[in-house]
PDB file of N, CA and C in Angstrom:
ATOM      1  N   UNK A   1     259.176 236.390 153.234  1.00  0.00           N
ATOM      2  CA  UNK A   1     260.514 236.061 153.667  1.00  0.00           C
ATOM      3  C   UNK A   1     260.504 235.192 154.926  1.00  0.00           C
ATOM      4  N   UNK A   2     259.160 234.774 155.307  1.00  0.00           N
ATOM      5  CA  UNK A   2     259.419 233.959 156.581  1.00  0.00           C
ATOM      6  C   UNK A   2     260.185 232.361 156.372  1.00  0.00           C
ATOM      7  N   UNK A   3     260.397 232.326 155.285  1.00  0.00           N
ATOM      8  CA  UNK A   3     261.326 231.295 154.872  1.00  0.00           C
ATOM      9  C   UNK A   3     262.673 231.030 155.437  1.00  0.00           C
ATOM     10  N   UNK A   4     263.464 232.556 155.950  1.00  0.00           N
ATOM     11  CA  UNK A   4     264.584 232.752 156.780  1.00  0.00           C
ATOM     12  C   UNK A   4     264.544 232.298 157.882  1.00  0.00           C
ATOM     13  N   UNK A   5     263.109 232.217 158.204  1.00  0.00           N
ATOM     14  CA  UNK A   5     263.213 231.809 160.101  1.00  0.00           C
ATOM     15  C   UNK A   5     263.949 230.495 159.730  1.00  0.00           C
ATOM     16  N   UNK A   6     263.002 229.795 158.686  1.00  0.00           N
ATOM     17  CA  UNK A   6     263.597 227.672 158.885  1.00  0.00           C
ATOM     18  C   UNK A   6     265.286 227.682 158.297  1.00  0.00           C
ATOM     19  N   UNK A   7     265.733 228.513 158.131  1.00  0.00           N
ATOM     20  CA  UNK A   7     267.193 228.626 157.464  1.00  0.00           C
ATOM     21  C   UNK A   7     268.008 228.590 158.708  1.00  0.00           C
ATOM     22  N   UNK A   8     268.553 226.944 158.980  1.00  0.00           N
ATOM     23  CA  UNK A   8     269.733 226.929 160.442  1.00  0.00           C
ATOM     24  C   UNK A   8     270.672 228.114 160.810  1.00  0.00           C
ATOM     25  N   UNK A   9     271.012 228.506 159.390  1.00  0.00           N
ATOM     26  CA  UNK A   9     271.784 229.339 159.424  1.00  0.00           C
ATOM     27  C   UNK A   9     271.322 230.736 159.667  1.00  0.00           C
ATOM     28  N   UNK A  10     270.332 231.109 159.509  1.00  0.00           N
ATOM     29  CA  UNK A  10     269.753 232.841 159.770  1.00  0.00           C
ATOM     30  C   UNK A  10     268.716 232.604 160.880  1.00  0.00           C
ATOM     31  N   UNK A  11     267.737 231.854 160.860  1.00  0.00           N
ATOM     32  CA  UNK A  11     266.499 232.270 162.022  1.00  0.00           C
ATOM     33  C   UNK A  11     266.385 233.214 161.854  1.00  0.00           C
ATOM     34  N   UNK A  12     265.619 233.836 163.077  1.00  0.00           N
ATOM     35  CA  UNK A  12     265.463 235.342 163.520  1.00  0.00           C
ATOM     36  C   UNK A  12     266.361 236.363 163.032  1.00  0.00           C
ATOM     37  N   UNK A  13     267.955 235.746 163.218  1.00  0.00           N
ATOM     38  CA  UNK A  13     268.941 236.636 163.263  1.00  0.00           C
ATOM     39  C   UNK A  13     269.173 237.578 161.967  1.00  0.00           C
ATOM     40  N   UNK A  14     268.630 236.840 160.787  1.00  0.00           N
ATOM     41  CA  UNK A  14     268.258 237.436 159.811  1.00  0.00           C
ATOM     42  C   UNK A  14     267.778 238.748 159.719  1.00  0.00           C
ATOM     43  N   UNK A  15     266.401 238.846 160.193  1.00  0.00           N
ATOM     44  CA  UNK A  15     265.981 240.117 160.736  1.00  0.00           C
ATOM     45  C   UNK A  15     266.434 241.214 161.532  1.00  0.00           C
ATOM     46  N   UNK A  16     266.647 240.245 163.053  1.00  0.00           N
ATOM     47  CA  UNK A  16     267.815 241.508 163.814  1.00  0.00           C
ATOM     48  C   UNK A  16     268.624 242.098 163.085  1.00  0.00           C
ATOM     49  N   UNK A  17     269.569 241.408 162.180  1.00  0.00           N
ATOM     50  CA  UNK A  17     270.959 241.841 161.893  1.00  0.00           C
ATOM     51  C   UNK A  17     270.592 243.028 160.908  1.00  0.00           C
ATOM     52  N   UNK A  18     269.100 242.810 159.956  1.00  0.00           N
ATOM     53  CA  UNK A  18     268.924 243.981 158.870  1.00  0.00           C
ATOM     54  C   UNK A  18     267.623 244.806 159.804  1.00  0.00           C
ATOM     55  N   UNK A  19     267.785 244.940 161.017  1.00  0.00           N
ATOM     56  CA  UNK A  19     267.048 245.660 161.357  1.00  0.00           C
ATOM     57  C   UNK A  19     265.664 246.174 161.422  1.00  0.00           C
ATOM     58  N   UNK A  20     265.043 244.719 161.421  1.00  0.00           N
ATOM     59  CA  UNK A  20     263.643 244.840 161.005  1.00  0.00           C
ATOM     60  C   UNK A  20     263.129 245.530 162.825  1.00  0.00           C
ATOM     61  N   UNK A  21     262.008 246.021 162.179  1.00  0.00           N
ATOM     62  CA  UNK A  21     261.145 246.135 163.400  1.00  0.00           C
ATOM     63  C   UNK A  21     260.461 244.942 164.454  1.00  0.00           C
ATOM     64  N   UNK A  22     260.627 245.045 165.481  1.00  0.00           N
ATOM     65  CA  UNK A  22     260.274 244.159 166.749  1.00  0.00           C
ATOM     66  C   UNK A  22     258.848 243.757 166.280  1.00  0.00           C
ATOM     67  N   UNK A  23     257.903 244.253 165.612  1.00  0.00           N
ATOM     68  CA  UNK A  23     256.759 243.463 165.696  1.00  0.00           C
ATOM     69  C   UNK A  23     256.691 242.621 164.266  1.00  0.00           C
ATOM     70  N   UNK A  24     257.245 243.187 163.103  1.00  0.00           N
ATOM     71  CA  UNK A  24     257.903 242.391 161.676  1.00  0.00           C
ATOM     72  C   UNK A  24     258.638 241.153 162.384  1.00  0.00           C
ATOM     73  N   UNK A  25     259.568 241.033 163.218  1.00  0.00           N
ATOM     74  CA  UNK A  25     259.681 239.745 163.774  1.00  0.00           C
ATOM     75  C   UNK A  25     259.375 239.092 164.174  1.00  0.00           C
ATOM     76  N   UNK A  26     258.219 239.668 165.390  1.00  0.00           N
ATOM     77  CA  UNK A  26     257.349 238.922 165.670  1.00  0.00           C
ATOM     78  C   UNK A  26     256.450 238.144 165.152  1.00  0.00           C
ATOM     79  N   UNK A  27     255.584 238.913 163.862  1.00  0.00           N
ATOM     80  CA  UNK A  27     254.669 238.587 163.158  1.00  0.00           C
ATOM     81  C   UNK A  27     255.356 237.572 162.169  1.00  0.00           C
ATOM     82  N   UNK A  28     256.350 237.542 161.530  1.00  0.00           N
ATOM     83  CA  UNK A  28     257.292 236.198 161.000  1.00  0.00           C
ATOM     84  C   UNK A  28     257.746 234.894 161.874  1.00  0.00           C
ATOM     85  N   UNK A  29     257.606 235.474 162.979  1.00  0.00           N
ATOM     86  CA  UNK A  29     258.053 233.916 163.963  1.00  0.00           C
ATOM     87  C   UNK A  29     256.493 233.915 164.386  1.00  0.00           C
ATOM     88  N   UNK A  30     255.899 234.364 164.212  1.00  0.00           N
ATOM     89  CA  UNK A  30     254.048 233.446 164.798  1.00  0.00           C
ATOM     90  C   UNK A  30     253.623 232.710 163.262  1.00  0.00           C
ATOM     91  N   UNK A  31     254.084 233.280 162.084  1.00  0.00           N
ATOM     92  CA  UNK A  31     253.565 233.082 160.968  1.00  0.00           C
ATOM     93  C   UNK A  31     254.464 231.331 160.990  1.00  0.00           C
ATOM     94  N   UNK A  32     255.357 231.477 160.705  1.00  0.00           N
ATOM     95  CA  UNK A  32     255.642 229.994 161.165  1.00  0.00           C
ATOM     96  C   UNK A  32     255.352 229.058 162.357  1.00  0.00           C
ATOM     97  N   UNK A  33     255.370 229.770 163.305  1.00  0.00           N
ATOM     98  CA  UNK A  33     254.718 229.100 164.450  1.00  0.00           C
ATOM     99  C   UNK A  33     253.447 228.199 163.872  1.00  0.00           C
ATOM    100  N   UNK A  34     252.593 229.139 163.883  1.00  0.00           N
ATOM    101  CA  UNK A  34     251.021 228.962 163.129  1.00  0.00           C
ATOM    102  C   UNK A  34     251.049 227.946 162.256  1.00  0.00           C
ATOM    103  N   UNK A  35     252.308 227.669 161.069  1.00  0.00           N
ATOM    104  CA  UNK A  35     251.894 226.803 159.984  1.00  0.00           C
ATOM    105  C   UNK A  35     252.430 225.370 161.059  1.00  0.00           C
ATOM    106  N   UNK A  36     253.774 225.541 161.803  1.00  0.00           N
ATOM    107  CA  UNK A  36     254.059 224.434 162.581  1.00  0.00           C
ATOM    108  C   UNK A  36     253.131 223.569 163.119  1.00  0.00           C
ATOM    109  N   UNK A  37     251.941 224.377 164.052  1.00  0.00           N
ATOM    110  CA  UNK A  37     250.958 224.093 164.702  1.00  0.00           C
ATOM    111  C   UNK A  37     250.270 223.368 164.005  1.00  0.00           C
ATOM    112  N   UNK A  38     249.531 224.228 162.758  1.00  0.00           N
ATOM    113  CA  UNK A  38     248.527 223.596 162.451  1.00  0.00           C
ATOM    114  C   UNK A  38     248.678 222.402 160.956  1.00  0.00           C
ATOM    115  N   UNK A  39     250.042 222.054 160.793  1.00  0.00           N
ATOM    116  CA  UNK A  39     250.265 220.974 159.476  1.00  0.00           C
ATOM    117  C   UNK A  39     251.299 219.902 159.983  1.00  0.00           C
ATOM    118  N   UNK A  40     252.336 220.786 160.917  1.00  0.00           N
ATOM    119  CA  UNK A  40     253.575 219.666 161.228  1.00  0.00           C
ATOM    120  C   UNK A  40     253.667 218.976 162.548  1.00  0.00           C
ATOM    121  N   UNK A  41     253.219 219.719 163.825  1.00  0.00           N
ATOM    122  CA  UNK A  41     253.393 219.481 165.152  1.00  0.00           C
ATOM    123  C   UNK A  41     252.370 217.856 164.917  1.00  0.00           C
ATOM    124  N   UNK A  42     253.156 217.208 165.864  1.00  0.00           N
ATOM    125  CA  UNK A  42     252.754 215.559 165.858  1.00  0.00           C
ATOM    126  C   UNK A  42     251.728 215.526 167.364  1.00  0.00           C
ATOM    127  N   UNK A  43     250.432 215.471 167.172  1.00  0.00           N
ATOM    128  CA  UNK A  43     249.304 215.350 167.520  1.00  0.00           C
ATOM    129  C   UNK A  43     250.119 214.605 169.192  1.00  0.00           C
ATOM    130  N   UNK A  44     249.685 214.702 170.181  1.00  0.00           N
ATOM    131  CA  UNK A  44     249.520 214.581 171.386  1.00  0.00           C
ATOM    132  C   UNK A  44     249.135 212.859 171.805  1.00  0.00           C
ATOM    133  N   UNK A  45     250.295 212.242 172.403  1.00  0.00           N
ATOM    134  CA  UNK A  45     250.505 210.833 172.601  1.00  0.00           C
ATOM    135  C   UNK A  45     249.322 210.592 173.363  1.00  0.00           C
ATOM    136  N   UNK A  46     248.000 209.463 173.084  1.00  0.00           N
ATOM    137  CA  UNK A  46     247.091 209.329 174.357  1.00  0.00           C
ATOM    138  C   UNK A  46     247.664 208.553 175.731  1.00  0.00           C
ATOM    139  N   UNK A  47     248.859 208.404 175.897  1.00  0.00           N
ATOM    140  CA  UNK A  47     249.608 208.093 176.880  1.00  0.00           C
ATOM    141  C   UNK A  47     250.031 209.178 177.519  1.00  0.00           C
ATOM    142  N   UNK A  48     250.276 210.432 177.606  1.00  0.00           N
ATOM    143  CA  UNK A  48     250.481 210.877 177.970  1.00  0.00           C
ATOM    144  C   UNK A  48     249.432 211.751 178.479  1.00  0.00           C
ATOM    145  N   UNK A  49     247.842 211.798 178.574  1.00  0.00           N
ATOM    146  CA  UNK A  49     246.873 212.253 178.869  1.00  0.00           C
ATOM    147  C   UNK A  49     246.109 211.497 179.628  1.00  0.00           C
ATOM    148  N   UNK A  50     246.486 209.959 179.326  1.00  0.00           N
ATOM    149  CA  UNK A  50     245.772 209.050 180.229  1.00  0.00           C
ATOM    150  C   UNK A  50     246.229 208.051 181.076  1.00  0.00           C
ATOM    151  N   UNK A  51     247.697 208.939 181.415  1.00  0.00           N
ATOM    152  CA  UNK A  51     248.296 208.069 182.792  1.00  0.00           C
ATOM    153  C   UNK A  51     247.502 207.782 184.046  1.00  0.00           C
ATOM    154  N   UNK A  52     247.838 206.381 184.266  1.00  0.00           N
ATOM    155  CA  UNK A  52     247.162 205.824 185.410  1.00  0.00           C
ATOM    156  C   UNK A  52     247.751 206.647 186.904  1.00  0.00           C
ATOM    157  N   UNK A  53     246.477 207.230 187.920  1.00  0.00           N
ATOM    158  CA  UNK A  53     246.774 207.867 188.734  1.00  0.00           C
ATOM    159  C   UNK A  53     247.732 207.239 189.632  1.00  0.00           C
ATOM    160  N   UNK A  54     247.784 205.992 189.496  1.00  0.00           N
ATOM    161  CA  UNK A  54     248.921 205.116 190.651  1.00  0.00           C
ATOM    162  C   UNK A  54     250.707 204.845 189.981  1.00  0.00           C
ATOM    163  N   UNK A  55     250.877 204.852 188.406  1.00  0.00           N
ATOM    164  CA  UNK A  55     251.701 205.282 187.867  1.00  0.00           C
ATOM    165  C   UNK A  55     252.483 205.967 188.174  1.00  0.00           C
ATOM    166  N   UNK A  56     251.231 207.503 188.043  1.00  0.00           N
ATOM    167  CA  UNK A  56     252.302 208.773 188.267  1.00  0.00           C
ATOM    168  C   UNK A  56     252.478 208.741 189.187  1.00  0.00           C
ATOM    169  N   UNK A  57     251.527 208.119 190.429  1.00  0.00           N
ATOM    170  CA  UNK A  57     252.209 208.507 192.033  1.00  0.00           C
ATOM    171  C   UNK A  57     253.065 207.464 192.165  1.00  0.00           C
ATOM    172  N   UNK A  58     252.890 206.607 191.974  1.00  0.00           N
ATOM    173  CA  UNK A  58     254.639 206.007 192.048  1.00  0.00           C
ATOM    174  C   UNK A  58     256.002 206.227 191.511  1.00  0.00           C
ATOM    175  N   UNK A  59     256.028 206.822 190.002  1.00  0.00           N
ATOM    176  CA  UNK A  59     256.473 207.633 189.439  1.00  0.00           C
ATOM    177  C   UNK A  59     256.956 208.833 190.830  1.00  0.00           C
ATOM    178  N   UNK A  60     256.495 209.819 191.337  1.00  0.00           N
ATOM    179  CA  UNK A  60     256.341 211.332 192.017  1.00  0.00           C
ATOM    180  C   UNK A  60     256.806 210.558 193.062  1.00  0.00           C
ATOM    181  N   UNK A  61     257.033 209.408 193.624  1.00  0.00           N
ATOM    182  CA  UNK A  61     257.323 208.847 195.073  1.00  0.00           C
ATOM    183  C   UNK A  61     258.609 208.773 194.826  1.00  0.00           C
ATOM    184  N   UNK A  62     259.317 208.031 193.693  1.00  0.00           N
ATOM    185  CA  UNK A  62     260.623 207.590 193.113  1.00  0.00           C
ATOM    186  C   UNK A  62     261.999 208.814 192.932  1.00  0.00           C
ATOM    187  N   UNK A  63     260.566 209.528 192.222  1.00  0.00           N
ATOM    188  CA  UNK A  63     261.786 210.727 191.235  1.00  0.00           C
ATOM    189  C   UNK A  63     261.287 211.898 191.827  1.00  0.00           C
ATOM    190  N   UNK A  64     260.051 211.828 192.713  1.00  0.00           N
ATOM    191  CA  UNK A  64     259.739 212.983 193.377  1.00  0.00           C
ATOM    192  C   UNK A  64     258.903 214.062 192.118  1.00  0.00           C
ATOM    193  N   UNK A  65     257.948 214.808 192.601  1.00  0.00           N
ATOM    194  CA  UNK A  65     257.216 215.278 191.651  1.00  0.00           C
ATOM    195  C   UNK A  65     257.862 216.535 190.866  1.00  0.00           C
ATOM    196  N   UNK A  66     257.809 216.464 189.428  1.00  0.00           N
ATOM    197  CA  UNK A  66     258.685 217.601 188.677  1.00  0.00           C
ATOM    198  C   UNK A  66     257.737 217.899 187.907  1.00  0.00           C
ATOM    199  N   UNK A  67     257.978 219.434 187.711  1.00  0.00           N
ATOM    200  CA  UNK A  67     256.911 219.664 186.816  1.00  0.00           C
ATOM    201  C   UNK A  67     257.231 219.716 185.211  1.00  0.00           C
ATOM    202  N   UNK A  68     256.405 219.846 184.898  1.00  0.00           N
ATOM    203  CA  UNK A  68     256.302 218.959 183.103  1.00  0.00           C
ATOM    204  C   UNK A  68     256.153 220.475 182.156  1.00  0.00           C
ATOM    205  N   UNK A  69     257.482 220.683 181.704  1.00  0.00           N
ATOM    206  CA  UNK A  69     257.660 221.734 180.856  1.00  0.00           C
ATOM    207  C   UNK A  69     258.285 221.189 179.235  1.00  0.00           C
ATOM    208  N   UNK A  70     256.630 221.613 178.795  1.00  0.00           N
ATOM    209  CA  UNK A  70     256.529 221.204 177.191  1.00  0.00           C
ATOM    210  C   UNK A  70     257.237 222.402 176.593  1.00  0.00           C
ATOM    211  N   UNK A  71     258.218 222.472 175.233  1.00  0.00           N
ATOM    212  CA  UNK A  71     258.471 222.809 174.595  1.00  0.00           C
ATOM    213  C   UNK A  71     258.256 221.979 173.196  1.00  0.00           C
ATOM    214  N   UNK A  72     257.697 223.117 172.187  1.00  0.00           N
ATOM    215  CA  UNK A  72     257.130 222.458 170.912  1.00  0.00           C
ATOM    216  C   UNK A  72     259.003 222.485 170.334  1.00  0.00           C
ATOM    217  N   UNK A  73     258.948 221.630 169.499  1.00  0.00           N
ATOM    218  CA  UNK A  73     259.959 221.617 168.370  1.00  0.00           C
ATOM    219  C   UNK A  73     260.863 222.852 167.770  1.00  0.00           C
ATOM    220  N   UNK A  74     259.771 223.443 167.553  1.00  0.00           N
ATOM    221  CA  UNK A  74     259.920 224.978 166.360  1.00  0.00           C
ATOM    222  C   UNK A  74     260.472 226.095 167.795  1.00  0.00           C
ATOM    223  N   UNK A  75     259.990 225.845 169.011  1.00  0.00           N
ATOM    224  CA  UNK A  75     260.597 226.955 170.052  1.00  0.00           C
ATOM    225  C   UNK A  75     262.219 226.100 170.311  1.00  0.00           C
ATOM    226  N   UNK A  76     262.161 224.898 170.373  1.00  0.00           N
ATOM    227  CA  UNK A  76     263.744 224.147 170.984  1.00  0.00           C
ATOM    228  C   UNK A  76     264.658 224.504 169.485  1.00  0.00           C
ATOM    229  N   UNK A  77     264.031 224.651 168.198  1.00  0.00           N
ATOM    230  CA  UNK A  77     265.052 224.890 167.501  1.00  0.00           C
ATOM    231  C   UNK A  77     265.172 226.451 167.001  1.00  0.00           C
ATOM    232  N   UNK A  78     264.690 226.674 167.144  1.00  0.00           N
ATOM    233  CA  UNK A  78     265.024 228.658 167.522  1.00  0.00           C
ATOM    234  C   UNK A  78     265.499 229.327 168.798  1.00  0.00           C
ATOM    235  N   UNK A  79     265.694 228.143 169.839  1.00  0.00           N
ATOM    236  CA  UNK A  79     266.613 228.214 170.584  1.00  0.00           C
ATOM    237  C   UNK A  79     267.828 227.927 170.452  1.00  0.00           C
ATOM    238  N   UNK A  80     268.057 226.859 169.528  1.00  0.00           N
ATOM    239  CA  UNK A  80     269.753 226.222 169.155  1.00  0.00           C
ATOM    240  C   UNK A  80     270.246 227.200 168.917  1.00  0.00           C
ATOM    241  N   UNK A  81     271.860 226.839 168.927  1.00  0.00           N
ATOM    242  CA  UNK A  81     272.478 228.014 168.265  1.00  0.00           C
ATOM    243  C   UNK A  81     272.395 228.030 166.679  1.00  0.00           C
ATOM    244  N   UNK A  82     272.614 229.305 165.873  1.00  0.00           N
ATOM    245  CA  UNK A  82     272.201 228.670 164.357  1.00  0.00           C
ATOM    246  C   UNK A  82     273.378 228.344 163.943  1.00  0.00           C
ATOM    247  N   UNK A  83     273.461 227.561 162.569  1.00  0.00           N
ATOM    248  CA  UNK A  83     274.391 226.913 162.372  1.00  0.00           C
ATOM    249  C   UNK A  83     275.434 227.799 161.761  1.00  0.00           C
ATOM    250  N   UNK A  84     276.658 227.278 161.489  1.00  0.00           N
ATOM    251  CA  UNK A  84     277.995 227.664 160.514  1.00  0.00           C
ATOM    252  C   UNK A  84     277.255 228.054 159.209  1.00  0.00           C
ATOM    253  N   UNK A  85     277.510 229.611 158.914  1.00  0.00           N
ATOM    254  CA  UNK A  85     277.368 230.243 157.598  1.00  0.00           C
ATOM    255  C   UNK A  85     277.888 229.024 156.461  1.00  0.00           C
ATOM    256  N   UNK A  86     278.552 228.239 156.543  1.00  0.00           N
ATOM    257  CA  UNK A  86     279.448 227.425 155.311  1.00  0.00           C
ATOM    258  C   UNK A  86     278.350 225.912 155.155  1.00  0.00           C
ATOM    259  N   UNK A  87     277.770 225.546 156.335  1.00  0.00           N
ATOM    260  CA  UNK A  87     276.951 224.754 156.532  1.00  0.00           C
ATOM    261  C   UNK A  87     275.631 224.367 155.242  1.00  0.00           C
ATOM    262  N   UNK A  88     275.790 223.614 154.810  1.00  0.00           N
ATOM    263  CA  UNK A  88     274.835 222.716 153.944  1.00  0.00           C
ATOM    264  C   UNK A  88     273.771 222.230 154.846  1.00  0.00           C
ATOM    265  N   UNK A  89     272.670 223.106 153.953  1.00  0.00           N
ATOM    266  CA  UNK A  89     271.351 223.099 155.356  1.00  0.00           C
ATOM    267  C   UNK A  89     270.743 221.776 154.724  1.00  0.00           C
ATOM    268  N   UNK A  90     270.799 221.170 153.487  1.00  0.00           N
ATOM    269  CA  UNK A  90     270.380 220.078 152.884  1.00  0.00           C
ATOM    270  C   UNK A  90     271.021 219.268 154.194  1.00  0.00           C
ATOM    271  N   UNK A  91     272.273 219.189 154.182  1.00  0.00           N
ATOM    272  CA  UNK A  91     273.222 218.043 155.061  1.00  0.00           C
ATOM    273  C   UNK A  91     272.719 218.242 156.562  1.00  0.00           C
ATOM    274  N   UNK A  92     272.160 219.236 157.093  1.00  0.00           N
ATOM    275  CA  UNK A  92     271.850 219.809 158.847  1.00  0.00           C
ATOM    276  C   UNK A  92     270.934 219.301 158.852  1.00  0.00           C
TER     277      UNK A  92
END
């Protein structure tokens, strides 16, 4: 049933709402996690590993230094809100 997590409309909430156990949820949101990781997540820009050290410090002089908080895809959209029950997940 980890098929519910990718459903806009249920995610997680699926589970909460029928009362699954805290680690049954867990183990369904790593199980997708896991396939995200290792078939869909888009491999790591070499620009972004091999910025020039005078770049970023000019960059960090400008905008001042911020720190760099990655979120994968699959965590920003299990954060959204889920969609309208009436919602055409073909059309979302």
């Amino acid at each position: 049933m980890n098929f519910i997590v990718l459903d806009p409309r249920l995610k997680l909430g699926y589970y909460e709402n029928h009362k699954w156990k805290q680690n049954f949820i867990r183990i369904a949101k790593e199980t997708v996690v896991n396939i995200y990781n290792t078939k869909y997540k888009p491999p790591e820009s070499p620009e972004d590993n091999n910025s020039s050290d005078v770049k970023r410090g000019f960059l960090n002089h400008i905008f001042g230094k911020q720190q760099k908080v990655q979120q994968s895809e699959i965590d920003l959209y299990l954060k959204a809100p889920r969609a309208d029950p009436k919602q055409d997940i073909l059309l979302w």
